[in-house]
Protein backbone atom coordinates (compact mmCIF):
# COMPACT_ATOMS: atom_id res chain seq x y z
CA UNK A 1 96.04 107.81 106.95
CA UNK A 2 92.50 107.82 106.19
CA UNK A 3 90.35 108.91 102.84
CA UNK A 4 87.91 111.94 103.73
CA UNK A 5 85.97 111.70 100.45
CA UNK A 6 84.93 110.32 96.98
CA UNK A 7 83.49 110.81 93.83
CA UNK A 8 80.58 108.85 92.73
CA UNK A 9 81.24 105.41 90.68
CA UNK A 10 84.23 105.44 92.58
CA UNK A 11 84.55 102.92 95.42
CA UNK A 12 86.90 103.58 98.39
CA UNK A 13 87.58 100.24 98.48
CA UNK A 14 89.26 100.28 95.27
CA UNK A 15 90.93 103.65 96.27
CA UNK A 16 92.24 101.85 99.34
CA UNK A 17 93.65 99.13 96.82
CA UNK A 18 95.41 101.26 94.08
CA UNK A 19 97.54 103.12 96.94
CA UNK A 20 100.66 101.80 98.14
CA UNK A 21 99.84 101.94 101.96
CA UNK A 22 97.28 100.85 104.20
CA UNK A 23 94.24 103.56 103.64
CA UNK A 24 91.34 103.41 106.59
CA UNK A 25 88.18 104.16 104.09
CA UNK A 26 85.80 103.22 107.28
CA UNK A 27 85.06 107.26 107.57
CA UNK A 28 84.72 108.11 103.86
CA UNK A 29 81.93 110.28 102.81
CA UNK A 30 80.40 110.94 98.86
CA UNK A 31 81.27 113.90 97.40
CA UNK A 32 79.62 115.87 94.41
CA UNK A 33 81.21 115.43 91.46
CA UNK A 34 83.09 118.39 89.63
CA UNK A 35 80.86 120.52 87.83
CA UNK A 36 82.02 121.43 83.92
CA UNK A 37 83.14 124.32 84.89
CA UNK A 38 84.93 123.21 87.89
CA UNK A 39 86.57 120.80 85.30
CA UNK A 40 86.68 123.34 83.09
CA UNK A 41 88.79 125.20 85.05
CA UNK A 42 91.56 122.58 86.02
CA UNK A 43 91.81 121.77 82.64
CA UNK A 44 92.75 125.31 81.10
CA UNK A 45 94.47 126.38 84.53
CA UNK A 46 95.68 124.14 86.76
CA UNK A 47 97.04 121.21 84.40
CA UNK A 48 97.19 123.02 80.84
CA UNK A 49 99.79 120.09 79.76
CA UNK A 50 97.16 117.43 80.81
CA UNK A 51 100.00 115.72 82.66
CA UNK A 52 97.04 114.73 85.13
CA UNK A 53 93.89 115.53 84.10
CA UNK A 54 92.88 113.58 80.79
C-alpha cells in the first residue's frame, strides 16, 4: 500500500509511522489543505457527531 497525498505540516513519514502496516510514502505528493468551507462542510454534513472530525 502506498500514501497518494498529504496535507501540509504533515509529514508522510510520520503518517507511515502511526499506521499499523508498512506504508511506501516514496510517491507522496502535497496536497492543498481544506478550505473553510470544505471543512465547513464535513463538519455540519458528513460527521455532525464529530466522532472524527474535531
Amino acid at each position: 500500500m502506498y500514501l497518494s497525498t498529504y496535507y501540509e505540516n504533515v509529514f508522510p513519514e510520520e503518517i507511515a509511522k502511526n499506521t499499523g502496516f508498512k506504508l511506501d510514502v516514496t510517491r507522496a505528493k502535497q496536497e492543498p489543505s481544506p478550505t473553510p468551507d470544505e471543512l465547513d462542510v464535513l463538519r455540519a454534513d458528513v460527521d455532525p457527531l464529530g466522532l472524527i472530525l474535531k
